[in-house]
PDB file of N, CA and C in Angstrom:
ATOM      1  N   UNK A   1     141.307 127.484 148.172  1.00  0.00           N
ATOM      2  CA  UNK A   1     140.225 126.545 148.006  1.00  0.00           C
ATOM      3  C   UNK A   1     140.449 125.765 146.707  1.00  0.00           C
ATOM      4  N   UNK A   2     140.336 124.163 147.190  1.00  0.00           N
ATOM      5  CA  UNK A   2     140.855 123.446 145.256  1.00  0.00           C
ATOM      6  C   UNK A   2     139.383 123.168 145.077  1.00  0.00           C
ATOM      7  N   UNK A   3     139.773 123.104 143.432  1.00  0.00           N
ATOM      8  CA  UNK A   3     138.673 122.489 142.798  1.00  0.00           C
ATOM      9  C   UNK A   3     138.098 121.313 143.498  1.00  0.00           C
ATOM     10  N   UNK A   4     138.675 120.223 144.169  1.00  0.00           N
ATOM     11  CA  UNK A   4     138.029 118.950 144.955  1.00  0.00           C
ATOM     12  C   UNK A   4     137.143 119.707 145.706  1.00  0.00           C
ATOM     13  N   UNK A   5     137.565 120.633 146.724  1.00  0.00           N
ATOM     14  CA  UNK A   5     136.868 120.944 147.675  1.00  0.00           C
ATOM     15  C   UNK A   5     135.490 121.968 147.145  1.00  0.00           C
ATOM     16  N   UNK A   6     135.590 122.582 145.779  1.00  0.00           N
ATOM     17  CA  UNK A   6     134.745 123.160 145.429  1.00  0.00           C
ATOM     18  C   UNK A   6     133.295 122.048 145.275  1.00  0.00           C
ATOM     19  N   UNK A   7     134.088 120.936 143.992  1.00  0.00           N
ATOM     20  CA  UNK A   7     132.921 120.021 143.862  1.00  0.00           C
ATOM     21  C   UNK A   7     132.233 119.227 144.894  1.00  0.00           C
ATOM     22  N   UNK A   8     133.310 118.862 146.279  1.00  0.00           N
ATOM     23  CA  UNK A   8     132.688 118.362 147.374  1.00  0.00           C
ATOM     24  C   UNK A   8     131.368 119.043 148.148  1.00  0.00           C
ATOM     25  N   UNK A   9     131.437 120.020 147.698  1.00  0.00           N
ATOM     26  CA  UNK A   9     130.735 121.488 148.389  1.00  0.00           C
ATOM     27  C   UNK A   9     129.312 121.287 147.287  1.00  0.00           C
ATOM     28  N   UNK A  10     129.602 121.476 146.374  1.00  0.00           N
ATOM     29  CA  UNK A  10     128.823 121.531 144.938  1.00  0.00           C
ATOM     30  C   UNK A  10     128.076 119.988 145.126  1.00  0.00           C
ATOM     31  N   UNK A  11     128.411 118.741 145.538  1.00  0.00           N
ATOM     32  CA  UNK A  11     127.751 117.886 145.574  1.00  0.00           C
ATOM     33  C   UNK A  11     126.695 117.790 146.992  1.00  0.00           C
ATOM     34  N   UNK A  12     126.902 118.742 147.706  1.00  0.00           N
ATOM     35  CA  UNK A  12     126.684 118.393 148.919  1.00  0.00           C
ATOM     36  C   UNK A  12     125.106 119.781 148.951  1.00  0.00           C
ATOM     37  N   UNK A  13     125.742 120.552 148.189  1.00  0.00           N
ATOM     38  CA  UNK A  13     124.625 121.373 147.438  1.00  0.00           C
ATOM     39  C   UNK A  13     123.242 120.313 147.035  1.00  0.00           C
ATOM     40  N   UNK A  14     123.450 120.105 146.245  1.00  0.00           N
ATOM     41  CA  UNK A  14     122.729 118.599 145.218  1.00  0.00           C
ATOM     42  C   UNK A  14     122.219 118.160 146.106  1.00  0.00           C
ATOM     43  N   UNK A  15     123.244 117.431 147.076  1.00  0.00           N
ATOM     44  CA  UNK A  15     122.196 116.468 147.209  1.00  0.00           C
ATOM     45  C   UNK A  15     121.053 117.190 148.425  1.00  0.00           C
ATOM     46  N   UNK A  16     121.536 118.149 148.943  1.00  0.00           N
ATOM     47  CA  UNK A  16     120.588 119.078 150.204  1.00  0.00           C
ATOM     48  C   UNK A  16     119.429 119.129 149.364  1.00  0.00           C
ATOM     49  N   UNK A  17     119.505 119.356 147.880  1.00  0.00           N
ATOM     50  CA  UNK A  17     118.668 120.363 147.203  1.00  0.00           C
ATOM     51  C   UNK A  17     117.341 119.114 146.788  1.00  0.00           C
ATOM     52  N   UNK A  18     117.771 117.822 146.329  1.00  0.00           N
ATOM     53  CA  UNK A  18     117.152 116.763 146.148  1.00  0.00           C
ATOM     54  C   UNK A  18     116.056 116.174 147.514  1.00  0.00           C
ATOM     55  N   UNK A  19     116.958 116.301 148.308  1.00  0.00           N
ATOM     56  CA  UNK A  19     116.464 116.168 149.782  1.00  0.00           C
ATOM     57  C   UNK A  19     114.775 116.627 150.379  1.00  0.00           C
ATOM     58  N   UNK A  20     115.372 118.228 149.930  1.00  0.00           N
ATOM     59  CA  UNK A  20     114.000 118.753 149.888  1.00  0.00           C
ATOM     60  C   UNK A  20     113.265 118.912 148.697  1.00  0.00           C
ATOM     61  N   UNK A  21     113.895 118.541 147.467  1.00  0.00           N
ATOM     62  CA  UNK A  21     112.830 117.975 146.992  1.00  0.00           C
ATOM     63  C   UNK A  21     111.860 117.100 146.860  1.00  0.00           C
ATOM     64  N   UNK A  22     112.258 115.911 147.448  1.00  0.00           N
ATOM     65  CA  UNK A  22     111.609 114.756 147.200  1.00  0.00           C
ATOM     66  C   UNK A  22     110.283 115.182 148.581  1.00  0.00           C
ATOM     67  N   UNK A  23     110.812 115.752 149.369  1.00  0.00           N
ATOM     68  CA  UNK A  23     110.233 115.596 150.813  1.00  0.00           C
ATOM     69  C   UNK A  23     109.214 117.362 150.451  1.00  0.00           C
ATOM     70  N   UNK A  24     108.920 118.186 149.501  1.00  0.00           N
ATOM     71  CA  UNK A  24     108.598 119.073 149.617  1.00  0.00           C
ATOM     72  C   UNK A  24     107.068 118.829 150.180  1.00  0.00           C
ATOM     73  N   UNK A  25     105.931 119.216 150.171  1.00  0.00           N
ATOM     74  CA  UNK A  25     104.631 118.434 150.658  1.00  0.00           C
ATOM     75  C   UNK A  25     104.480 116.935 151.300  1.00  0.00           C
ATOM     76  N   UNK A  26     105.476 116.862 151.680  1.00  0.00           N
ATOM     77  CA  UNK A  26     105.140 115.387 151.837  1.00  0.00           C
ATOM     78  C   UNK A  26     105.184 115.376 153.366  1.00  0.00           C
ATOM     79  N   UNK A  27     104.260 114.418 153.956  1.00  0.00           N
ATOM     80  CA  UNK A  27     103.880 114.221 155.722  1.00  0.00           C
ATOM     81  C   UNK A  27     104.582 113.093 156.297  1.00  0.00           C
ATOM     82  N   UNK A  28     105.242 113.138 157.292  1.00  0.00           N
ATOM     83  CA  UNK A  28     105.873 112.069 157.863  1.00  0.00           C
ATOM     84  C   UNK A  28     105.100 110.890 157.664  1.00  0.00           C
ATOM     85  N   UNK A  29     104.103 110.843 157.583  1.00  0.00           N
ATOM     86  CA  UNK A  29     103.321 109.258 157.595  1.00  0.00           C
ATOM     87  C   UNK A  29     103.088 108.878 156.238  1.00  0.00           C
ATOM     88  N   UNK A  30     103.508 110.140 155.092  1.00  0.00           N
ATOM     89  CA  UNK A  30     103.879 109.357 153.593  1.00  0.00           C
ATOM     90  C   UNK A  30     105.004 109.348 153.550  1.00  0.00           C
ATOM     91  N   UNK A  31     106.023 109.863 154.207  1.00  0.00           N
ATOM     92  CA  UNK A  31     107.040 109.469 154.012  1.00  0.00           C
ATOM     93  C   UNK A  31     107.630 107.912 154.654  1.00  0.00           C
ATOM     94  N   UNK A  32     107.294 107.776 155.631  1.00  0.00           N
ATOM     95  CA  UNK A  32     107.777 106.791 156.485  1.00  0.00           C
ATOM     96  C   UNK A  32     107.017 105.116 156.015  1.00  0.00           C
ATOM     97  N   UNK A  33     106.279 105.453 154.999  1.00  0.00           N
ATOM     98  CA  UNK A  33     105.142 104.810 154.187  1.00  0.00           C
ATOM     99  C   UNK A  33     105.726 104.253 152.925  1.00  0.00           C
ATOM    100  N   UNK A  34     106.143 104.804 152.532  1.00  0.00           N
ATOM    101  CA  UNK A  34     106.776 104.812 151.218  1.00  0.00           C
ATOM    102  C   UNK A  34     108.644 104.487 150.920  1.00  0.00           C
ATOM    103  N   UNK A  35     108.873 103.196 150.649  1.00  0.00           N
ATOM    104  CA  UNK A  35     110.133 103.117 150.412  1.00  0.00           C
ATOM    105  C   UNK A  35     110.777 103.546 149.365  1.00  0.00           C
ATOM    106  N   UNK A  36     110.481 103.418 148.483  1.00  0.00           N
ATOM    107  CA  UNK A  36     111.565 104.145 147.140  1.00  0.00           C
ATOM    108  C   UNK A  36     111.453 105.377 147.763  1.00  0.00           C
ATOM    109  N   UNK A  37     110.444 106.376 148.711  1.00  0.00           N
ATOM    110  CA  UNK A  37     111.084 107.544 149.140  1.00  0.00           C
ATOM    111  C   UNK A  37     112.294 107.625 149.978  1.00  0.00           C
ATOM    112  N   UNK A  38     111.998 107.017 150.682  1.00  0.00           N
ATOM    113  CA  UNK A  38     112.847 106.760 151.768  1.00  0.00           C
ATOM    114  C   UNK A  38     114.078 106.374 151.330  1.00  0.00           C
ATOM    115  N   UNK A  39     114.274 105.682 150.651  1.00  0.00           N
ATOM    116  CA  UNK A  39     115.703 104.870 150.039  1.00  0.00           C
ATOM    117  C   UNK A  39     116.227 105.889 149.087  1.00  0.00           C
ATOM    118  N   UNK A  40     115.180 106.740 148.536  1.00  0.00           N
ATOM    119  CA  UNK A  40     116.068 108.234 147.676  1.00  0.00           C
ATOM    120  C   UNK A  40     116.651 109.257 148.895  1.00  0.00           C
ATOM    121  N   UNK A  41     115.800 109.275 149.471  1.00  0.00           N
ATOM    122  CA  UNK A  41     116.066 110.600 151.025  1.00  0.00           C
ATOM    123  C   UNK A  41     117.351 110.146 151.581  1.00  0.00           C
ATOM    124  N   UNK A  42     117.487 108.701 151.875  1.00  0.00           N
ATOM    125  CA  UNK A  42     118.526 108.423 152.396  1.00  0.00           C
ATOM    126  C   UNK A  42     119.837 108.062 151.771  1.00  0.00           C
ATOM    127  N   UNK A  43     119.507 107.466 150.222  1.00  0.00           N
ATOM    128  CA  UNK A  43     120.662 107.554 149.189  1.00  0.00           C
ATOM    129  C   UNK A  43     121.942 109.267 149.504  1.00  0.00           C
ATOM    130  N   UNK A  44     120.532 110.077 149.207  1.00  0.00           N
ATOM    131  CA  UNK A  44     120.997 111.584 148.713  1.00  0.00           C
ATOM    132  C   UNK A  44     121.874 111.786 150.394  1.00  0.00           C
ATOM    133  N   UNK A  45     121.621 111.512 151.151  1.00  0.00           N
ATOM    134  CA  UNK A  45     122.204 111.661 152.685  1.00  0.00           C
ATOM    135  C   UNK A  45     123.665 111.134 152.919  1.00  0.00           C
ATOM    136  N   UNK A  46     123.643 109.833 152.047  1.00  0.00           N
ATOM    137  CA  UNK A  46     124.347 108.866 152.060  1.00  0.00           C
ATOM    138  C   UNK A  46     125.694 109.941 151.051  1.00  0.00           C
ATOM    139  N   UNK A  47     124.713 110.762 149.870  1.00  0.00           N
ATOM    140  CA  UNK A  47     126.257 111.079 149.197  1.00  0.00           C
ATOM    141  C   UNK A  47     126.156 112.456 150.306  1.00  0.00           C
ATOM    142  N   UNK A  48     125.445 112.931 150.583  1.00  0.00           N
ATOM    143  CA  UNK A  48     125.735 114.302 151.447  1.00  0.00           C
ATOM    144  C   UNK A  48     126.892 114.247 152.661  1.00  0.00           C
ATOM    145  N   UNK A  49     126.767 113.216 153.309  1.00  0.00           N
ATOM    146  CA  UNK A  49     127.768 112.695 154.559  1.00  0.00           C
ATOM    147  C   UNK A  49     129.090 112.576 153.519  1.00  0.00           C
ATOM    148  N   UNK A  50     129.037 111.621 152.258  1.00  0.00           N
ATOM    149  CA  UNK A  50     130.199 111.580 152.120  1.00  0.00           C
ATOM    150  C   UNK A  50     131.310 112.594 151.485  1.00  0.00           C
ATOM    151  N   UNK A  51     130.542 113.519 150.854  1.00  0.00           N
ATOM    152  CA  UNK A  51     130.889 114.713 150.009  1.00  0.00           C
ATOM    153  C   UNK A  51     131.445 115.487 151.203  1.00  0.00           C
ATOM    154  N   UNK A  52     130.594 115.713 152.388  1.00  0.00           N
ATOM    155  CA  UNK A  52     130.941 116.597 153.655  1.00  0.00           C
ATOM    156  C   UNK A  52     132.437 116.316 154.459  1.00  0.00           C
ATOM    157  N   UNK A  53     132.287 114.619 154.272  1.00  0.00           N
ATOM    158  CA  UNK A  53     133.190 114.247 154.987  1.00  0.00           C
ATOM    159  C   UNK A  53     134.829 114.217 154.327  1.00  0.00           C
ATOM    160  N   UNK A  54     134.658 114.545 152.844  1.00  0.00           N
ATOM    161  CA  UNK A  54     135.624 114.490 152.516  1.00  0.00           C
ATOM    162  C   UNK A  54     135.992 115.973 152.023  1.00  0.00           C
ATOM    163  N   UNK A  55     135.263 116.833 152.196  1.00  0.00           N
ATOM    164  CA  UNK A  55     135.187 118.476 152.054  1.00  0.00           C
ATOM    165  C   UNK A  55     136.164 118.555 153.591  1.00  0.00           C
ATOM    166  N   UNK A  56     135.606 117.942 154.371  1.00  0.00           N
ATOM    167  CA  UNK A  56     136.342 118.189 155.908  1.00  0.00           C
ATOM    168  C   UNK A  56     137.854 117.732 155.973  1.00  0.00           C
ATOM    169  N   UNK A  57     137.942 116.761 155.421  1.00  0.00           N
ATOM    170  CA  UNK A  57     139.339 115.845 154.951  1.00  0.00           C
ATOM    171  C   UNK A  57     139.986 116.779 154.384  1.00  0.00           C
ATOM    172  N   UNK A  58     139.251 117.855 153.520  1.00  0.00           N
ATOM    173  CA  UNK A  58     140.185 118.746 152.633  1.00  0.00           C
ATOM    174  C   UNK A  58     140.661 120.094 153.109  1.00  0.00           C
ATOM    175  N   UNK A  59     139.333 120.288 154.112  1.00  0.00           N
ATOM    176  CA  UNK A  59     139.375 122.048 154.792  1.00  0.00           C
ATOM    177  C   UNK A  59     138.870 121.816 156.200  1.00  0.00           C
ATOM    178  N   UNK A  60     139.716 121.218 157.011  1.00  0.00           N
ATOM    179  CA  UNK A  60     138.939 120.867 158.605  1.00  0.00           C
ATOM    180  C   UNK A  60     138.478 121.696 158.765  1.00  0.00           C
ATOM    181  N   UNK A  61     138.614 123.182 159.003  1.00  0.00           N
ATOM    182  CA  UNK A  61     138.316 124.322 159.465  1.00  0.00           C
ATOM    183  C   UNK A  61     136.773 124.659 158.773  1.00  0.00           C
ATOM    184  N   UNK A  62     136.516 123.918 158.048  1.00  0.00           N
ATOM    185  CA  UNK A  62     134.674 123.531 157.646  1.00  0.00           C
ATOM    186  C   UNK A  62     133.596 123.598 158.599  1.00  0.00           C
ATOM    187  N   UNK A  63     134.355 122.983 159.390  1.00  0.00           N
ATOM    188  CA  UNK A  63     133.309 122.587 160.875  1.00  0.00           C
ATOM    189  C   UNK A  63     133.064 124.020 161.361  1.00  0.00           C
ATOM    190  N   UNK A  64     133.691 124.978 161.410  1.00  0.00           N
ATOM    191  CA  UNK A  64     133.266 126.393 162.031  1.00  0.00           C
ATOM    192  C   UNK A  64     132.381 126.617 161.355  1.00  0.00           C
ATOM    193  N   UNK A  65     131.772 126.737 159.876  1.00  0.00           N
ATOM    194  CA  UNK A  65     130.945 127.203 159.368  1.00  0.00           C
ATOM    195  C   UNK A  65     129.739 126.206 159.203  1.00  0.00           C
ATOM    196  N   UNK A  66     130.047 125.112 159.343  1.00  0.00           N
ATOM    197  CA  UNK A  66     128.966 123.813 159.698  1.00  0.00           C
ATOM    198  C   UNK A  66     128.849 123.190 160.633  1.00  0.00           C
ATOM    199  N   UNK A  67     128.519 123.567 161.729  1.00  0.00           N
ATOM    200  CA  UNK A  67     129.080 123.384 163.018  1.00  0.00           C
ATOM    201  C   UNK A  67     128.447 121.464 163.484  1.00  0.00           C
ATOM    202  N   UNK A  68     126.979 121.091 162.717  1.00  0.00           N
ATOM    203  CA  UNK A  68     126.370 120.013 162.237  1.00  0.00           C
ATOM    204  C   UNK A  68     126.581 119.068 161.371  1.00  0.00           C
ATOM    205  N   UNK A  69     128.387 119.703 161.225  1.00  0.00           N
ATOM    206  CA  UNK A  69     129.001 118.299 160.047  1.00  0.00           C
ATOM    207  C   UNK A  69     128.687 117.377 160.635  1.00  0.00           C
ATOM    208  N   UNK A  70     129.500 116.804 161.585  1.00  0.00           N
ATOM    209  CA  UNK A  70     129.700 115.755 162.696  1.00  0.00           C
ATOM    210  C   UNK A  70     128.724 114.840 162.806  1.00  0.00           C
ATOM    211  N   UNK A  71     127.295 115.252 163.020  1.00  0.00           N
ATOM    212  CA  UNK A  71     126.059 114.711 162.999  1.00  0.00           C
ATOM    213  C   UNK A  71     125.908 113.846 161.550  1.00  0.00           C
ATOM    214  N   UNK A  72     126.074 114.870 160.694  1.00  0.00           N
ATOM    215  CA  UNK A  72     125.175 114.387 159.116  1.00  0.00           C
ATOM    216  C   UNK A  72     126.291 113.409 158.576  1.00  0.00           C
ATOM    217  N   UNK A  73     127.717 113.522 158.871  1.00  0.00           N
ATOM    218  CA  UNK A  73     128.149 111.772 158.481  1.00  0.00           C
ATOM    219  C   UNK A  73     128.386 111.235 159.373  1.00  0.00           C
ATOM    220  N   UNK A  74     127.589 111.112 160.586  1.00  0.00           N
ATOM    221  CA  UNK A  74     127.319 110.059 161.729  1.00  0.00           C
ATOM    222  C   UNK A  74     126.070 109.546 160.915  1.00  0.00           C
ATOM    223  N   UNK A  75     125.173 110.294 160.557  1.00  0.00           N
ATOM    224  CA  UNK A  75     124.113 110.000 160.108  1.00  0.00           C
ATOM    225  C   UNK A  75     124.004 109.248 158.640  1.00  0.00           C
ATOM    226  N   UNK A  76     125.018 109.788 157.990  1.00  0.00           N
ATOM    227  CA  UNK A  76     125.478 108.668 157.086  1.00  0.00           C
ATOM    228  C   UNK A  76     126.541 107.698 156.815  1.00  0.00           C
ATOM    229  N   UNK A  77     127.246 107.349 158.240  1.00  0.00           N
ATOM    230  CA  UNK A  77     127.233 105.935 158.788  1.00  0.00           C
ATOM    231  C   UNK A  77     126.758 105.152 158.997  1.00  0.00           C
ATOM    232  N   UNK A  78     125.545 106.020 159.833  1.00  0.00           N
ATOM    233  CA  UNK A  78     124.437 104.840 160.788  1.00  0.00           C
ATOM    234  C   UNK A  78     123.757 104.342 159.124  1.00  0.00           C
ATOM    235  N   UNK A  79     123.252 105.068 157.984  1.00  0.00           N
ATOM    236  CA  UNK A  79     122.674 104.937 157.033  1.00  0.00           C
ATOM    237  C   UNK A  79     123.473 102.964 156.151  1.00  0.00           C
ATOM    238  N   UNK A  80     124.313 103.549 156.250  1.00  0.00           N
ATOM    239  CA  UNK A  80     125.238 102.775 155.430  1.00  0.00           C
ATOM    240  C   UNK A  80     126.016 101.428 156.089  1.00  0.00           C
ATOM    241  N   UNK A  81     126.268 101.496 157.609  1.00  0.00           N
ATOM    242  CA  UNK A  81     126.529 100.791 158.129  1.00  0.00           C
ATOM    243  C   UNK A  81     125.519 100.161 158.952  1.00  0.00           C
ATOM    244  N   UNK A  82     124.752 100.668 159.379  1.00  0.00           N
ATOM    245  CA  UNK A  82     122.954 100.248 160.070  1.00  0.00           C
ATOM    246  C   UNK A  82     122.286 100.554 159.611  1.00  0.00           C
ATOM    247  N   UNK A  83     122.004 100.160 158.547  1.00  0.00           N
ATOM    248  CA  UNK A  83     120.745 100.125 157.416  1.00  0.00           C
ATOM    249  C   UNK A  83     119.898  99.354 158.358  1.00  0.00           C
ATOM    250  N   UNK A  84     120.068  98.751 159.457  1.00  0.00           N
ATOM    251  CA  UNK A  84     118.624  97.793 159.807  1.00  0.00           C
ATOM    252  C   UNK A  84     118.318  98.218 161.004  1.00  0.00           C
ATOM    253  N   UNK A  85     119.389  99.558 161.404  1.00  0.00           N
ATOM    254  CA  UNK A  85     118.278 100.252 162.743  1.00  0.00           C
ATOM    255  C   UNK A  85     118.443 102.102 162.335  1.00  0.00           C
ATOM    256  N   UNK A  86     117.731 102.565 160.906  1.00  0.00           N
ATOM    257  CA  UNK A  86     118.117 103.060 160.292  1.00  0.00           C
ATOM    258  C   UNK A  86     116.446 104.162 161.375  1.00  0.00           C
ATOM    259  N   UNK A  87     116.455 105.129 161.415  1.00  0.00           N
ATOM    260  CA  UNK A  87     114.943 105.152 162.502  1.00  0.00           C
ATOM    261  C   UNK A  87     114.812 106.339 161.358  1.00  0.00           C
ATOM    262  N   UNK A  88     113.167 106.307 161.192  1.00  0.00           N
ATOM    263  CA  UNK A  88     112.475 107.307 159.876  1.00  0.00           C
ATOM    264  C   UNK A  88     112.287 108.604 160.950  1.00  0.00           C
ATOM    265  N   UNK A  89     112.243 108.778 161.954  1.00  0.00           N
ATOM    266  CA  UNK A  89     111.575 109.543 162.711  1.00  0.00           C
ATOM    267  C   UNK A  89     113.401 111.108 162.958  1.00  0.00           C
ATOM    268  N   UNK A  90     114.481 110.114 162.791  1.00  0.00           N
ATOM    269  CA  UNK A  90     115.185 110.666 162.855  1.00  0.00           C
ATOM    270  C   UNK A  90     115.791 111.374 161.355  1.00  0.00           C
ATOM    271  N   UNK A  91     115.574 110.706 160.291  1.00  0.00           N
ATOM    272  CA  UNK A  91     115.890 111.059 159.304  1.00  0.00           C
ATOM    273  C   UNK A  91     115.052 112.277 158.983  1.00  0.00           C
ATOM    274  N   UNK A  92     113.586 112.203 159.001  1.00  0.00           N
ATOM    275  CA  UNK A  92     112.284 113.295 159.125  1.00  0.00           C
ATOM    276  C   UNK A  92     113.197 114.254 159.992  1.00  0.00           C
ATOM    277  N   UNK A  93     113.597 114.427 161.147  1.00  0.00           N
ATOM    278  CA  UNK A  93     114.246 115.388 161.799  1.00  0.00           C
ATOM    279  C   UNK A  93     115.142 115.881 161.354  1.00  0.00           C
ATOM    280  N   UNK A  94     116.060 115.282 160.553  1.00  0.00           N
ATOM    281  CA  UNK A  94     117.255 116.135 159.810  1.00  0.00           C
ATOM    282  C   UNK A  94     116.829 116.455 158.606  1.00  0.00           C
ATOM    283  N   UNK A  95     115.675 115.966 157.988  1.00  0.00           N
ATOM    284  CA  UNK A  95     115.491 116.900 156.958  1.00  0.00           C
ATOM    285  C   UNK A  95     114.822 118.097 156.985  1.00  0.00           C
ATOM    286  N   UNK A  96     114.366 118.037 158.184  1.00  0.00           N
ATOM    287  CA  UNK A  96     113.359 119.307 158.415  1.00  0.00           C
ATOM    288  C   UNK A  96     114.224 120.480 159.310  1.00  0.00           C
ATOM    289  N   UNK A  97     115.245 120.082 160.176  1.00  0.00           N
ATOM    290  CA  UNK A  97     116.138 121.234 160.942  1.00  0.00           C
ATOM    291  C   UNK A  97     117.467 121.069 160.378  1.00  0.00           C
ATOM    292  N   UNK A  98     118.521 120.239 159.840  1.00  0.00           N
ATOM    293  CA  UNK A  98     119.816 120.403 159.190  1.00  0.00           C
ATOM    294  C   UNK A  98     119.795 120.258 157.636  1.00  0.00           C
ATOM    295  N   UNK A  99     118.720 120.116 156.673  1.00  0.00           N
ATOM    296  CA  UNK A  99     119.100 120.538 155.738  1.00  0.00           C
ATOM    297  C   UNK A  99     118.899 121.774 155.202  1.00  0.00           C
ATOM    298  N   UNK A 100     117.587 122.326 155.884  1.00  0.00           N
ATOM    299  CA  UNK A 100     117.297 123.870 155.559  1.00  0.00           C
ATOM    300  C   UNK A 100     119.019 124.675 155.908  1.00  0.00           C
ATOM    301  N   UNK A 101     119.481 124.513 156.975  1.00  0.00           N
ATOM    302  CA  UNK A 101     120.399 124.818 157.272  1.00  0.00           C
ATOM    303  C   UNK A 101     121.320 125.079 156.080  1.00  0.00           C
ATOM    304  N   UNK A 102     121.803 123.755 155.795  1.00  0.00           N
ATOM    305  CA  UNK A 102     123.017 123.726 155.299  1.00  0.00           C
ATOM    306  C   UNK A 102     122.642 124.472 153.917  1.00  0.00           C
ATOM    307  N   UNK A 103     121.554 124.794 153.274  1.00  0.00           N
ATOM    308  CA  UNK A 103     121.214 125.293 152.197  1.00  0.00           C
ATOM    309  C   UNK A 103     121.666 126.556 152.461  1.00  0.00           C
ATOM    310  N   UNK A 104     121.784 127.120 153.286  1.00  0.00           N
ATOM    311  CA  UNK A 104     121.888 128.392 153.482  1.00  0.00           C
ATOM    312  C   UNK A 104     123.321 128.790 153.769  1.00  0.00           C
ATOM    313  N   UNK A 105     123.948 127.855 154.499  1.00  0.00           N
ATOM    314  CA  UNK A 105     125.471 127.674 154.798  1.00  0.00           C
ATOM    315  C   UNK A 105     126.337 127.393 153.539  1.00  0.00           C
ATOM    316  N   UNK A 106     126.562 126.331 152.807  1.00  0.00           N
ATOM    317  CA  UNK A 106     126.534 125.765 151.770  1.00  0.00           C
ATOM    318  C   UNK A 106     127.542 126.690 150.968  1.00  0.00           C
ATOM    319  N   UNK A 107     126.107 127.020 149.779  1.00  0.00           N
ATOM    320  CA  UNK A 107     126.973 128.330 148.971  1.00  0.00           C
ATOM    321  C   UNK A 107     127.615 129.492 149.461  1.00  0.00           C
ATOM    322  N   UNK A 108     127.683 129.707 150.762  1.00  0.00           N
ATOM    323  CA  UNK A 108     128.149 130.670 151.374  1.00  0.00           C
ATOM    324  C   UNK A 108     129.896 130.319 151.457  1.00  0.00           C
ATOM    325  N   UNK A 109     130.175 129.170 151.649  1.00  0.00           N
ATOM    326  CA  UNK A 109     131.634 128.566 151.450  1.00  0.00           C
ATOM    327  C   UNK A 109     132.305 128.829 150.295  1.00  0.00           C
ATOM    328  N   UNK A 110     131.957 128.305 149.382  1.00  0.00           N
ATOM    329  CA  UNK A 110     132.321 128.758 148.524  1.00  0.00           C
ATOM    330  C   UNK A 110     132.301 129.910 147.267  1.00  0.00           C
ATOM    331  N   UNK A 111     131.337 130.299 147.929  1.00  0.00           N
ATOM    332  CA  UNK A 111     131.262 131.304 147.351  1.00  0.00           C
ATOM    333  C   UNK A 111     129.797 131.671 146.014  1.00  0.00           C
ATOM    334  N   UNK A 112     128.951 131.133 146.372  1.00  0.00           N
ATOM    335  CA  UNK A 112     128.083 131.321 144.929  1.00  0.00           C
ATOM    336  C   UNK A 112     126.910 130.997 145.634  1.00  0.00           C
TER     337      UNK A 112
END
């Protein structure tokens, strides 16, 4: 395991961890309400896809233990490349069933 792939891991930590922070109490109809939320939720997504995607670049064999890579930098494609059919209803869904996830998956990779 290299150091790249550690910090790719370590950023992807971060940004899961920001994710649910911003979104901790908060109701889909303040979220979907509120843009500087939204544009942080989806920033932090934006580095999560890319940290993932280049963790995968480094250790394909990633995908066995994240079996929901695939999704989350599709999801930060659609973010980055379709910013204008970007849907809140779907983003609310991955923060509520794939980032709990990956919190738990995560440090388990590497180890901490």
């Amino acid at each position: 395991m290299t150091a790249e792939f550690k910090q790719r891991i370590h950023d992807s930590i971060e940004a899961s961890r920001a994710i649910q922070s911003f979104t901790e109490g908060v109701s889909f109809e303040d979220y979907s309400g509120n843009l500087m939320l939204r544009s942080a939720v989806e920033r932090q997504f934006e580095i999560l896809g890319e940290a993932l995607s280049k963790a995968a670049a480094l250790s394909p064999n990633i995908v066995i233990s994240l079996p929901d890579l695939p999704r989350i930098v599709g999801m930060r494609n659609r973010i980055i490349h379709g910013y204008d059919s970007v849907d809140d209803e779907i983003v609310w869904d991955a923060i509520h069933h794939h980032v709990s996830v990956l919190m738990s998956a995560l440090p388990d990779i590497i180890g901490s």
